[in-house]
PDB file of N, CA and C in Angstrom:
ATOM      1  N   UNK A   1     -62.450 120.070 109.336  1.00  0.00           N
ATOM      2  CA  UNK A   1     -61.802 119.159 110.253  1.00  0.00           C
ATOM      3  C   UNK A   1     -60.328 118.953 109.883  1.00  0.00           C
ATOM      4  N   UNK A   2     -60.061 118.958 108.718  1.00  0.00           N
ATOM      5  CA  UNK A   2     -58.442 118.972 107.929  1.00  0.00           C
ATOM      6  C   UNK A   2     -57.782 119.987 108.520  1.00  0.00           C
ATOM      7  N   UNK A   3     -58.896 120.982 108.377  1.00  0.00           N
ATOM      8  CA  UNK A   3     -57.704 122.028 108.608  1.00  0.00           C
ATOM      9  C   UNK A   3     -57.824 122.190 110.322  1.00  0.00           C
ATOM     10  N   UNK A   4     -57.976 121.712 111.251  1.00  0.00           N
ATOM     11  CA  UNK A   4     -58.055 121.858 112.263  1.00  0.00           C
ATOM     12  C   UNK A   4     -57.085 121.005 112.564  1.00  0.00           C
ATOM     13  N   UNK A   5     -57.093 119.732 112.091  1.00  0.00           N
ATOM     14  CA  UNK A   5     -55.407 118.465 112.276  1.00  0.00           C
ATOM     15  C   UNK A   5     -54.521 119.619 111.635  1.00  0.00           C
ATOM     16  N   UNK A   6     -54.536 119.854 110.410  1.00  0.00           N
ATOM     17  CA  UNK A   6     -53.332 120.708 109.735  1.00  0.00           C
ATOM     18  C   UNK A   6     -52.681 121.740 110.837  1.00  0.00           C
ATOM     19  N   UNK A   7     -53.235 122.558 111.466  1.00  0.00           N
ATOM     20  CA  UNK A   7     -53.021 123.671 112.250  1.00  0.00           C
ATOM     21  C   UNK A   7     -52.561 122.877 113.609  1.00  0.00           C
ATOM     22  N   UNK A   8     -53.061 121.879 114.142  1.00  0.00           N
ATOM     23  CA  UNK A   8     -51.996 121.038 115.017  1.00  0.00           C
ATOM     24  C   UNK A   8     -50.858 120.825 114.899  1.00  0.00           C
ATOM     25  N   UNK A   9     -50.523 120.053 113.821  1.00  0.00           N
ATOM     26  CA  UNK A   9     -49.246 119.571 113.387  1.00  0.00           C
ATOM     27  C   UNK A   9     -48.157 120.732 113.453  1.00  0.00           C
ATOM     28  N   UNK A  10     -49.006 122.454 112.877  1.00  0.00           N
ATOM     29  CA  UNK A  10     -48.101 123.398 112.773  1.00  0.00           C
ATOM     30  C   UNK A  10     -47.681 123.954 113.836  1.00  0.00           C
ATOM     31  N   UNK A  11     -48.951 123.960 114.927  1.00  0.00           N
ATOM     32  CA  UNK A  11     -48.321 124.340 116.437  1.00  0.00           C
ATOM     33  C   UNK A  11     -47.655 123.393 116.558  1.00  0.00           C
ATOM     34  N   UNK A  12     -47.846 122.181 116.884  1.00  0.00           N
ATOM     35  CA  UNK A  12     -46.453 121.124 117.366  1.00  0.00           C
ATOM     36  C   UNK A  12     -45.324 121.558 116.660  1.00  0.00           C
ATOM     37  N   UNK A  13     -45.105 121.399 115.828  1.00  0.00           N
ATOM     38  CA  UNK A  13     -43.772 121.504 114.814  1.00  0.00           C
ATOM     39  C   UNK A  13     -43.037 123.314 115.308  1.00  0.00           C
ATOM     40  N   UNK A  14     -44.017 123.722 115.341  1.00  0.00           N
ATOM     41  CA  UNK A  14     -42.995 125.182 115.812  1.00  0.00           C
ATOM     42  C   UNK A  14     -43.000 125.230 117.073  1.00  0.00           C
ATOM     43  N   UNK A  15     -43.535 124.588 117.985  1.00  0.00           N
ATOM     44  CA  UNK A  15     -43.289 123.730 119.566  1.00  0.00           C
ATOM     45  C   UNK A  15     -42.347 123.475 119.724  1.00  0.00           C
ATOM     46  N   UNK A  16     -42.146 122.284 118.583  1.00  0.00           N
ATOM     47  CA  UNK A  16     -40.635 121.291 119.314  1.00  0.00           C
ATOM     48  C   UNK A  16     -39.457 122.451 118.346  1.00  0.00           C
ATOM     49  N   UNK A  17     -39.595 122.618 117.408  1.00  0.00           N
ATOM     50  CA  UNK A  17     -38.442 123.609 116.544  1.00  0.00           C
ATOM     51  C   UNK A  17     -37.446 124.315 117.438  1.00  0.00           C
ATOM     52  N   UNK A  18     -38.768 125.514 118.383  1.00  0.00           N
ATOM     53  CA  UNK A  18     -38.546 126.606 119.211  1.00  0.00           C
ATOM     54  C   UNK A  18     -37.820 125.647 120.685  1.00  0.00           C
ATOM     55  N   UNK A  19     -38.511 124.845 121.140  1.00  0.00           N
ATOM     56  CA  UNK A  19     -37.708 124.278 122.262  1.00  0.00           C
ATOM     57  C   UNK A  19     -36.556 123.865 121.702  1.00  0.00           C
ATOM     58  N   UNK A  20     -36.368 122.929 120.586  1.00  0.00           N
ATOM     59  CA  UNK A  20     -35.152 122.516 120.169  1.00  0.00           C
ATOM     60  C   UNK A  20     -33.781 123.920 119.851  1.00  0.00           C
ATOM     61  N   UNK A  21     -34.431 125.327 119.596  1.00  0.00           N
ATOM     62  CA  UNK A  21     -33.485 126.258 119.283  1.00  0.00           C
ATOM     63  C   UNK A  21     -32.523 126.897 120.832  1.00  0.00           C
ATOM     64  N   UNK A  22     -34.036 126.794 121.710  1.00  0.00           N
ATOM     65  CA  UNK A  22     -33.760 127.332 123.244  1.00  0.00           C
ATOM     66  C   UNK A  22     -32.800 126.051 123.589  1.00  0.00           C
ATOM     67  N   UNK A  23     -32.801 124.528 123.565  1.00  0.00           N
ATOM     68  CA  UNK A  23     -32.162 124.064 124.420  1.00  0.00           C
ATOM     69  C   UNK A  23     -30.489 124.335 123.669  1.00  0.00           C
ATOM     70  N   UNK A  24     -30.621 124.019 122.340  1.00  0.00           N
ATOM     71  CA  UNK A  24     -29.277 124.399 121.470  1.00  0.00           C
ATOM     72  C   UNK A  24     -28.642 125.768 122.031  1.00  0.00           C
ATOM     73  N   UNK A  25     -29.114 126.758 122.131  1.00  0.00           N
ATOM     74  CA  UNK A  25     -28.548 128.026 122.830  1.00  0.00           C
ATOM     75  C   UNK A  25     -27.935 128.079 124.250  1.00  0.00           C
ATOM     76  N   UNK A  26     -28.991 127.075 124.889  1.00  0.00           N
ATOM     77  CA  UNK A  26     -28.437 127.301 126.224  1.00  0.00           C
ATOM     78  C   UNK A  26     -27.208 126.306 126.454  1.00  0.00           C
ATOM     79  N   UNK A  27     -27.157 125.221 125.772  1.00  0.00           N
ATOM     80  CA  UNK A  27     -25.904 124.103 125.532  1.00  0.00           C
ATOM     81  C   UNK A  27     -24.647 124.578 124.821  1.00  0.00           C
ATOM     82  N   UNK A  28     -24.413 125.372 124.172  1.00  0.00           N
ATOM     83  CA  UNK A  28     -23.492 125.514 122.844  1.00  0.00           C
ATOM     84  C   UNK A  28     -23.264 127.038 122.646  1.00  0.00           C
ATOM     85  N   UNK A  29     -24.373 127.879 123.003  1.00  0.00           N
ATOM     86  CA  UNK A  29     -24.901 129.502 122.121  1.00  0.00           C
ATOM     87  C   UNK A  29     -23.889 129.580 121.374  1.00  0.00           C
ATOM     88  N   UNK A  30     -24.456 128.319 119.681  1.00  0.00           N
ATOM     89  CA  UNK A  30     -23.825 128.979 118.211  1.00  0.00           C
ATOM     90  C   UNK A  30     -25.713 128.120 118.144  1.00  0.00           C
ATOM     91  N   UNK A  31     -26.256 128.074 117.168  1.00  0.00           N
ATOM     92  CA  UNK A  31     -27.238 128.029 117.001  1.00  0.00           C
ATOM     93  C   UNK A  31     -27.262 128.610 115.461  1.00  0.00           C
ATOM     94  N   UNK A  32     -28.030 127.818 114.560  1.00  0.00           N
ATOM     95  CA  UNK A  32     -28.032 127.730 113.057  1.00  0.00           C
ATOM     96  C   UNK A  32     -29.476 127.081 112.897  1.00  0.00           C
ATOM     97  N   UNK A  33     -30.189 127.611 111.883  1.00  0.00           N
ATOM     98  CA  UNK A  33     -31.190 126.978 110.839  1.00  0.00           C
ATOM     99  C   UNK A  33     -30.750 125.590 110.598  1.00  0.00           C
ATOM    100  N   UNK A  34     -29.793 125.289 110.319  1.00  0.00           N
ATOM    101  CA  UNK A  34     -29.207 123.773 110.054  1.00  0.00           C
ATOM    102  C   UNK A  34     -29.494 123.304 111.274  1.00  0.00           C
ATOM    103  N   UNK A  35     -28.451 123.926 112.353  1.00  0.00           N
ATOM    104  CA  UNK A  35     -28.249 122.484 113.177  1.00  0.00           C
ATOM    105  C   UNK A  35     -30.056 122.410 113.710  1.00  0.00           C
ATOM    106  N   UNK A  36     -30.776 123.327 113.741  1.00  0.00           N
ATOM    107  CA  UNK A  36     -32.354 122.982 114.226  1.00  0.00           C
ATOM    108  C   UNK A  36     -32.892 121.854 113.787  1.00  0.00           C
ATOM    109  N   UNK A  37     -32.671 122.270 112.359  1.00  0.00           N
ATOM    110  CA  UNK A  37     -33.243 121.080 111.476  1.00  0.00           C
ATOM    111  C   UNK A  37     -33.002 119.965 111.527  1.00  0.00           C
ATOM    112  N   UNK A  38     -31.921 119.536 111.869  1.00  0.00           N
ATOM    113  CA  UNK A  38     -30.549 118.797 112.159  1.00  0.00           C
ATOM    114  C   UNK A  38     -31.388 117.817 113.773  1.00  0.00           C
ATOM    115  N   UNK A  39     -31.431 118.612 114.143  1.00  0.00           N
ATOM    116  CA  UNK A  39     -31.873 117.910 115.700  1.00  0.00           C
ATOM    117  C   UNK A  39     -33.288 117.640 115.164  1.00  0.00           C
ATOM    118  N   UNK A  40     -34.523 118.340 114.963  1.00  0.00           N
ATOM    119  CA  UNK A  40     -35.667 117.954 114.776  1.00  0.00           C
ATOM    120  C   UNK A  40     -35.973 117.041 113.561  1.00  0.00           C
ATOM    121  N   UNK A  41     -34.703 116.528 112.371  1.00  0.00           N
ATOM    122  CA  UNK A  41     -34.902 115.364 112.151  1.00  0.00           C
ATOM    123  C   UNK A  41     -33.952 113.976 112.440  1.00  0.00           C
ATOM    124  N   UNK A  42     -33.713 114.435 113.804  1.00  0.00           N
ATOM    125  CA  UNK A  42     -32.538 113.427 114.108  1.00  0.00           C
ATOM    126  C   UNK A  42     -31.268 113.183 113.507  1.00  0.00           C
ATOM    127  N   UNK A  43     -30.681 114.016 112.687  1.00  0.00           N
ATOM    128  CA  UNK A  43     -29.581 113.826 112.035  1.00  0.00           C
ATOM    129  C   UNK A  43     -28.670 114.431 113.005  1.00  0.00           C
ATOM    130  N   UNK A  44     -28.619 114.854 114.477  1.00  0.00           N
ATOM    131  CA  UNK A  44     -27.806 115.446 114.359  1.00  0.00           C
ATOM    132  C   UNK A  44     -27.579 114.915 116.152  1.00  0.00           C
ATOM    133  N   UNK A  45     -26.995 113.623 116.343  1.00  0.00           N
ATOM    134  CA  UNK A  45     -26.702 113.256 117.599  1.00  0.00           C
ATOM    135  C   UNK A  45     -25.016 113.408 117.907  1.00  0.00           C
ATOM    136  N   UNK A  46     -24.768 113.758 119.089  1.00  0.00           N
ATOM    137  CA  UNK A  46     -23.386 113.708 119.314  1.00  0.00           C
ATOM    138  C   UNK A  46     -23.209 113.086 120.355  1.00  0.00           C
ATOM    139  N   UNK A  47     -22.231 112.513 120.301  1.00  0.00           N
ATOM    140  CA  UNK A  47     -21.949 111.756 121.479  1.00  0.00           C
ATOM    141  C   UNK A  47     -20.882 112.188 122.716  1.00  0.00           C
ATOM    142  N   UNK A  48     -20.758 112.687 123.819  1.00  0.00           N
ATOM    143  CA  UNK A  48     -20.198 113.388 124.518  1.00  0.00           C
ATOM    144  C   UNK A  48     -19.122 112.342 125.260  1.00  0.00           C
ATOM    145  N   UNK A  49     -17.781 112.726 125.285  1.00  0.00           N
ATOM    146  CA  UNK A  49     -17.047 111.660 126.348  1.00  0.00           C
ATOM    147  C   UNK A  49     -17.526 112.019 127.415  1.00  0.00           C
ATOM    148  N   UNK A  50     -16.782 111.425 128.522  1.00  0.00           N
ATOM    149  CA  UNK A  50     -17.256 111.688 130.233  1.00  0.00           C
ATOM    150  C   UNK A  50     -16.038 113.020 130.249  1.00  0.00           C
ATOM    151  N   UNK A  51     -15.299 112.853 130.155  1.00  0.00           N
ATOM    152  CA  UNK A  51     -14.032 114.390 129.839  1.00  0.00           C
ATOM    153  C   UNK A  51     -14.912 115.657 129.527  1.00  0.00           C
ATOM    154  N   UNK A  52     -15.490 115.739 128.693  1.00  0.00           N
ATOM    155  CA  UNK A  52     -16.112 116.460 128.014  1.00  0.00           C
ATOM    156  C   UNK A  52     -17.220 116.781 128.878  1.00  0.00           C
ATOM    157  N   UNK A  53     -17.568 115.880 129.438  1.00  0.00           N
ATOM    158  CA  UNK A  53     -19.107 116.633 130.521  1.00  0.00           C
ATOM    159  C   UNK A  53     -18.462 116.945 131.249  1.00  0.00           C
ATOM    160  N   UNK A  54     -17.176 116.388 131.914  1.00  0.00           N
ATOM    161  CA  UNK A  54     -16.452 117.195 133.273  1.00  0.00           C
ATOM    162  C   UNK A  54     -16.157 118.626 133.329  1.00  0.00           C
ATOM    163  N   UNK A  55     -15.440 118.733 131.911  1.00  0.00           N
ATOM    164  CA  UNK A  55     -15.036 120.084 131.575  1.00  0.00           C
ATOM    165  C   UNK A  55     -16.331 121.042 131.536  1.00  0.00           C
ATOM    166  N   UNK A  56     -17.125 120.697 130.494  1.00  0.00           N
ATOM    167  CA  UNK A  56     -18.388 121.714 130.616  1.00  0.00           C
ATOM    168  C   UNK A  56     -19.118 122.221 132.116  1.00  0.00           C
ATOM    169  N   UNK A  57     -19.179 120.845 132.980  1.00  0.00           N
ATOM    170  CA  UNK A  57     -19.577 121.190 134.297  1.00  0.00           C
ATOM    171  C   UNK A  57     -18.741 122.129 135.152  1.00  0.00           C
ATOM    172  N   UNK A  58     -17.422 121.734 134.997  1.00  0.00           N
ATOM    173  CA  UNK A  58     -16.444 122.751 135.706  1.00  0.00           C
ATOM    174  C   UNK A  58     -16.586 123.898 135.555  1.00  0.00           C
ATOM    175  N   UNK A  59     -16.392 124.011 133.785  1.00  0.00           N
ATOM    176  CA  UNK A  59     -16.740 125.511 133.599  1.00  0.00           C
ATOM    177  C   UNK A  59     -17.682 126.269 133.767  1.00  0.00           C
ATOM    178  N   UNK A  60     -19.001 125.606 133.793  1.00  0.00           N
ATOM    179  CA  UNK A  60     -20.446 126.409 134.306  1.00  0.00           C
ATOM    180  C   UNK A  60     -20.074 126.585 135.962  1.00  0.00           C
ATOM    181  N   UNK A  61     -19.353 125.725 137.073  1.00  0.00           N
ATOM    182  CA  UNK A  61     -18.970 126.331 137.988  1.00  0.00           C
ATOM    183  C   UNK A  61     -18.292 126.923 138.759  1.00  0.00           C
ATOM    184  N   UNK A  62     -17.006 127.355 137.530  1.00  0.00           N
ATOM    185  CA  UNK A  62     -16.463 128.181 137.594  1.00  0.00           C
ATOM    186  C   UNK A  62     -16.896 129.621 138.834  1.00  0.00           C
ATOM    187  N   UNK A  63     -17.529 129.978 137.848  1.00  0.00           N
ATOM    188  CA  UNK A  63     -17.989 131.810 138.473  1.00  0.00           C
ATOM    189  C   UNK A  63     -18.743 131.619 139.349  1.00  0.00           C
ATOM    190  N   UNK A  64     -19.503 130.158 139.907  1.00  0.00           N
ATOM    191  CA  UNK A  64     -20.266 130.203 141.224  1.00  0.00           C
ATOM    192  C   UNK A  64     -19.850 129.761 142.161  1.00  0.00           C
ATOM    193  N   UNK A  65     -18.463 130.349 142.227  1.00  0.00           N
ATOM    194  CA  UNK A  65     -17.438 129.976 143.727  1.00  0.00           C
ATOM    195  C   UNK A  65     -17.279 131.273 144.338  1.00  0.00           C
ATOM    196  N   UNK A  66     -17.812 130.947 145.506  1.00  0.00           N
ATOM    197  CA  UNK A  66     -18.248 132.177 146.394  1.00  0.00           C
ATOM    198  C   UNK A  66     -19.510 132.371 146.709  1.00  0.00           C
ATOM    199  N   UNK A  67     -19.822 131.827 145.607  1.00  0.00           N
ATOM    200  CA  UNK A  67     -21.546 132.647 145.770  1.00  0.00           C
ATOM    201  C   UNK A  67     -22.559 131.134 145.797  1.00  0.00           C
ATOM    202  N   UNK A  68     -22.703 129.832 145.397  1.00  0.00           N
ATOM    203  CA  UNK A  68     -23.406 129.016 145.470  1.00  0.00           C
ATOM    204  C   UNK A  68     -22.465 127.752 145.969  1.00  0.00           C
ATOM    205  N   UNK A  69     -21.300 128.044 145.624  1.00  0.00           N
ATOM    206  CA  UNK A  69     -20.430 126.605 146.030  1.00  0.00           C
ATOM    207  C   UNK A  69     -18.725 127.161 146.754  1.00  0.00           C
ATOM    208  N   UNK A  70     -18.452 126.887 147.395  1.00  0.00           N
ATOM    209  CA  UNK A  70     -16.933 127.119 147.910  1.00  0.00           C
ATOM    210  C   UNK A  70     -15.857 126.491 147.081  1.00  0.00           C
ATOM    211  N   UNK A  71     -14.610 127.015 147.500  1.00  0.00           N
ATOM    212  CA  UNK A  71     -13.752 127.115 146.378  1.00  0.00           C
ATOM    213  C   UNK A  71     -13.090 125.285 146.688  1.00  0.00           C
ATOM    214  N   UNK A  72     -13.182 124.731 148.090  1.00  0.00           N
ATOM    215  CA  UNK A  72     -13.011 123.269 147.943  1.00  0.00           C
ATOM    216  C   UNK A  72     -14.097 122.362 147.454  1.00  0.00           C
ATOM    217  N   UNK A  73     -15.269 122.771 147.062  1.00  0.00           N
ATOM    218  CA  UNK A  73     -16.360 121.641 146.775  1.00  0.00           C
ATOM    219  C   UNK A  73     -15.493 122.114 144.979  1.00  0.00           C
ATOM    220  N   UNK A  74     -15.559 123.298 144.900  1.00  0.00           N
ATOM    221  CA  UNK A  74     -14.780 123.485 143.234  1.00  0.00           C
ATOM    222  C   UNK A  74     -13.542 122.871 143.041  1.00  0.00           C
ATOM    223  N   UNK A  75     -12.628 122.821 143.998  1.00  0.00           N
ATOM    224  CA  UNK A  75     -11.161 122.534 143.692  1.00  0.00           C
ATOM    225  C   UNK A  75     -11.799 120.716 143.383  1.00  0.00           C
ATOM    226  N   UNK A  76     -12.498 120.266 144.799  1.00  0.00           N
ATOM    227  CA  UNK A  76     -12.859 118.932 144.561  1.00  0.00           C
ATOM    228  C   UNK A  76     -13.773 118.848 143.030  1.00  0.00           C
ATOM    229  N   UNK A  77     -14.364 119.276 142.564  1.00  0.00           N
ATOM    230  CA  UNK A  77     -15.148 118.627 141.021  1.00  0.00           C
ATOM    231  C   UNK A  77     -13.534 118.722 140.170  1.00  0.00           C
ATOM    232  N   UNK A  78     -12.504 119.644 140.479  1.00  0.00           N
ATOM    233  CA  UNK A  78     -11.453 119.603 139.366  1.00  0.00           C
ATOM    234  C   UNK A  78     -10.498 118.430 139.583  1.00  0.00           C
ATOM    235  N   UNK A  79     -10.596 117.932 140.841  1.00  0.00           N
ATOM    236  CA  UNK A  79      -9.193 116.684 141.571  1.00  0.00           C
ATOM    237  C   UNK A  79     -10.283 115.352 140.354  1.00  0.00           C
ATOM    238  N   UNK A  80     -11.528 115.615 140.776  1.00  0.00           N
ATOM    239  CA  UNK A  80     -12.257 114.198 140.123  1.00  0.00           C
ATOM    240  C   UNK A  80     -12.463 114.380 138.461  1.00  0.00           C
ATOM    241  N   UNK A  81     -12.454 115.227 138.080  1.00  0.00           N
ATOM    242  CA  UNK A  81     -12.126 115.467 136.593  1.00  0.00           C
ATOM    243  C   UNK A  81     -10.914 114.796 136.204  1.00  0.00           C
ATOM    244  N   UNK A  82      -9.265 114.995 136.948  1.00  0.00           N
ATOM    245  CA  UNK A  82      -8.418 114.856 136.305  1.00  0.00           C
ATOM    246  C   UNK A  82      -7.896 113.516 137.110  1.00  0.00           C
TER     247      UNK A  82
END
């Protein structure tokens, strides 16, 4: 029965590890053994300005002008950024 809790804990733990590496990649792609560890024991919160989410958003929609958004719904996210 121990070892049946034991072997839980290890799927969970390489559960949240592995989600915690995928969401770090898709946010940042630099990704480290540290910062994993870092997030899965909470040491590792950052706090984002509102600047800082503008910019990141801009830049993810950057390259989807033309193809998912027009170049005034884009020009408009850059007028409300600055």
């Amino acid at each position: 029965m121990e070892a049946v809790k034991t072997n839980a804990l290890v799927d969970n733990t390489k559960s949240a590890t592995y989600r915690i590496y995928r969401d770090l990649q898709e946010r940042d792609n630099h990704v480290t053994a540290e910062r994993v560890k870092n997030v899965f024991l909470g040491a590792e919160i950052r706090q984002r300005t509102l600047l800082e989410l503008f910019d990141r958003h801009n830049k993810e929609r950057k390259p989807q002008v033309g193809i998912n958004i027009c170049r005034c719904g884009y020009n408009s996210y850059c007028r409300t950024r600055d």
